[in-house]
Each structure stands twice: as structure tokens, then as C-alpha cells.
C-alpha atoms as a PDB file:
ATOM      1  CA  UNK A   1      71.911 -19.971  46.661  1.00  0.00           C
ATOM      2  CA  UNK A   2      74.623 -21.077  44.287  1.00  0.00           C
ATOM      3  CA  UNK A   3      77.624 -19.359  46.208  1.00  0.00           C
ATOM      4  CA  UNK A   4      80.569 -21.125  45.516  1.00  0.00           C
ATOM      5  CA  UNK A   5      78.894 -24.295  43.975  1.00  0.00           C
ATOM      6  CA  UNK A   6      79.019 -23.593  39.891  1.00  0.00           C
ATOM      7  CA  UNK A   7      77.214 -27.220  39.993  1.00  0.00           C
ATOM      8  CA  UNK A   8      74.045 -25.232  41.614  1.00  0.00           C
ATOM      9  CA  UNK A   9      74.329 -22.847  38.514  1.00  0.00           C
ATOM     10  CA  UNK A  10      74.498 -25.807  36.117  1.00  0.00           C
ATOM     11  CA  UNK A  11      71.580 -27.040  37.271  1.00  0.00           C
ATOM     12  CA  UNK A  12      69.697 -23.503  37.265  1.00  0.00           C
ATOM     13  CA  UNK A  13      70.976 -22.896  33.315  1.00  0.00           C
ATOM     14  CA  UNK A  14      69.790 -26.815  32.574  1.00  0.00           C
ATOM     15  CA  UNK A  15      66.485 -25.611  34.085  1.00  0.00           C
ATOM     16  CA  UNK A  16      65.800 -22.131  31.999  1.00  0.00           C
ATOM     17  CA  UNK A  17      67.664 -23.656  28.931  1.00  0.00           C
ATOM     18  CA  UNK A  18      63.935 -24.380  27.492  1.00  0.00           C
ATOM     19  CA  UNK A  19      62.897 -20.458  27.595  1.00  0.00           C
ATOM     20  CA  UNK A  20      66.085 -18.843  27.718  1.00  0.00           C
ATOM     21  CA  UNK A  21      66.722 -20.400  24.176  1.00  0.00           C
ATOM     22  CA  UNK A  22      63.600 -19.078  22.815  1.00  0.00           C
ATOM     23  CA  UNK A  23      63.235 -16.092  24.291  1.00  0.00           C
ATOM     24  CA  UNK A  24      65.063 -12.903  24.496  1.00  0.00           C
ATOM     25  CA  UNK A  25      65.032 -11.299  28.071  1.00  0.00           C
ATOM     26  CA  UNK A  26      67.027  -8.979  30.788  1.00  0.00           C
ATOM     27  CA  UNK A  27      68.021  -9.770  34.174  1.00  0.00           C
ATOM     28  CA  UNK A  28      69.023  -7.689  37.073  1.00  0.00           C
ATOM     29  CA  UNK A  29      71.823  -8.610  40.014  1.00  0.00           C
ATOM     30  CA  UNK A  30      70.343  -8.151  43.568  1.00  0.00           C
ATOM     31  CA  UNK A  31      71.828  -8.214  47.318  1.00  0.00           C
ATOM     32  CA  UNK A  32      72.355 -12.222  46.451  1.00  0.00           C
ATOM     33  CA  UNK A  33      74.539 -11.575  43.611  1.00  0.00           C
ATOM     34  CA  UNK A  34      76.765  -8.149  44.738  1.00  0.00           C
ATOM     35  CA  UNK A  35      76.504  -7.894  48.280  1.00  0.00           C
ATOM     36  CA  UNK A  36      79.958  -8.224  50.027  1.00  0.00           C
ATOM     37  CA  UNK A  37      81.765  -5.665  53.137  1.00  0.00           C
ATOM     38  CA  UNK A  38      84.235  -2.994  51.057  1.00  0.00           C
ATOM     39  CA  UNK A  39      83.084  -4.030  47.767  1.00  0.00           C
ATOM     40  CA  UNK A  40      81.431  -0.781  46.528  1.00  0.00           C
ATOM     41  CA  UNK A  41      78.184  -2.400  46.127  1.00  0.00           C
ATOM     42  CA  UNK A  42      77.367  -3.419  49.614  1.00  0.00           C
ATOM     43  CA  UNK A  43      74.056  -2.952  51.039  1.00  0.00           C
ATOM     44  CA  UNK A  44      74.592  -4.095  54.531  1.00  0.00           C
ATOM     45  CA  UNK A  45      75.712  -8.106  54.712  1.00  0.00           C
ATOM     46  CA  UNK A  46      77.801 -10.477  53.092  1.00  0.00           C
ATOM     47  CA  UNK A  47      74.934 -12.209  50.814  1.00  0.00           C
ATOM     48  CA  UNK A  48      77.100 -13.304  47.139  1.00  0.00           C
ATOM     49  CA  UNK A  49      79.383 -14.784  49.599  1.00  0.00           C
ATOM     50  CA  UNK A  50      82.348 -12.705  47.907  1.00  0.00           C
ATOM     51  CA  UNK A  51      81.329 -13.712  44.419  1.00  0.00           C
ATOM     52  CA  UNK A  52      80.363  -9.758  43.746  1.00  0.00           C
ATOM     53  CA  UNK A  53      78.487 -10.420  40.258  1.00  0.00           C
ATOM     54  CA  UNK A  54      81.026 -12.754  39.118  1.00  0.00           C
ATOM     55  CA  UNK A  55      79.339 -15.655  38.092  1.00  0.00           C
ATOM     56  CA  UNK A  56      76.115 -13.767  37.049  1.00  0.00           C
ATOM     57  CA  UNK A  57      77.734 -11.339  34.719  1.00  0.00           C
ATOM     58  CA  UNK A  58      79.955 -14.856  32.887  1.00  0.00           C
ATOM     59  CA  UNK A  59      76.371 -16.148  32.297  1.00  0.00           C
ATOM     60  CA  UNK A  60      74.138 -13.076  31.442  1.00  0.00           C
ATOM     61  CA  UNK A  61      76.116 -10.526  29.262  1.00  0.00           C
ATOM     62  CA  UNK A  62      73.619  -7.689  29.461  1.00  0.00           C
ATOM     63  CA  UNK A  63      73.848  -4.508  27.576  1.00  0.00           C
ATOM     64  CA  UNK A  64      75.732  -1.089  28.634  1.00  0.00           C
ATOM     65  CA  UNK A  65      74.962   2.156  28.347  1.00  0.00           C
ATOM     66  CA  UNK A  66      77.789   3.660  27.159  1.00  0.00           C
ATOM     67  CA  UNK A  67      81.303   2.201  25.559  1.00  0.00           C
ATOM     68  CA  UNK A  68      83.205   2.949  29.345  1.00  0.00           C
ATOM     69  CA  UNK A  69      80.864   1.317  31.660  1.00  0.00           C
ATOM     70  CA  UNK A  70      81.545  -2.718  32.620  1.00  0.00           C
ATOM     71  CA  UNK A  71      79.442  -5.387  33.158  1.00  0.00           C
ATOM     72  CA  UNK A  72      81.060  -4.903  36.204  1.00  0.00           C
ATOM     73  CA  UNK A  73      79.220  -2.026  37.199  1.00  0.00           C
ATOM     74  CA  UNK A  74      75.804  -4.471  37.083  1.00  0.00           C
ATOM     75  CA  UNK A  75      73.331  -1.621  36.403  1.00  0.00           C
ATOM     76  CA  UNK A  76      71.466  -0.759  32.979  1.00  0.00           C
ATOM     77  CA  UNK A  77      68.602   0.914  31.439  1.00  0.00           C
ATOM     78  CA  UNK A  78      65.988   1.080  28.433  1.00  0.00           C
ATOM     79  CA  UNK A  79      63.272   2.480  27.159  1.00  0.00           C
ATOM     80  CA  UNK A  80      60.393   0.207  25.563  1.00  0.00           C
ATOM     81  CA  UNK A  81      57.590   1.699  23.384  1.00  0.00           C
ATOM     82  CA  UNK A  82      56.349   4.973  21.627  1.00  0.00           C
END
């Protein structure tokens, strides 16, 4: 995991450069990326190492909803098809 090391995340984006640049696609933050004691989005442990989301929302701006909801709040939807 990448907690607290943005060099670990440098090497991830260095890595996924090659398809992220081509192709369009939507990620989702897990226990790794939000989990933290008295943050609002803990699910039982201390797993983003106090990060909450930080570093994942500065590197993957995904849509919202509606025109009050963050990034923060890490959670979207969409429909695809007919």
C-alpha cells in the first residue's frame, strides 16, 4: 500500500500511464483508501493509514451526482445502455 509514500503512487501512475492515457475508465475507493477510527467512513480498522481518500481523489477526479456532493464523499453512480 502507498500510505504515506506518494513515491509508491508515482510508481503506480508510471505503471497505468500506458492505458489510463488511452482509455477512459471509473474507479472506486475501498477500506484501503477511506478506512480510518471517527472518520465517517470507517468500516472497522485503520487501513488508509489516515489518508481518508486524499491522495486517491487528487489523482482520480470522478464524476458527482449532483452540484453539492464532494469528491469527498467518494461514492457515485451511472447508468450504461438502453
Amino acid at each position: 500500500y502507498a500510505t504515506g509514500y506518494a513515491s509508491k503512487w508515482d510508481h503506480f501512475m508510471s505503471q497505468i500511464e500506458p492505458l489510463s492515457s488511452r482509455v477512459p475508465y471509473m474507479t472506486a475507493q475501498g477500506n484501503h483508501e477511506r478506512d480510518w477510527p471517527n472518520s465517517g467512513s470507517a468500516i472497522g480498522g485503520s487501513d488508509s493509514g489516515g489518508e481518508c481518500g486524499v491522495p486517491t481523489q487528487a489523482r482520480f477526479r470522478m464524476p458527482v451526482p449532483v452540484r453539492n456532493q464532494t469528491q469527498d464523499q467518494g461514492w457515485y453512480s451511472f447508468e450504461q445502455g438502453p
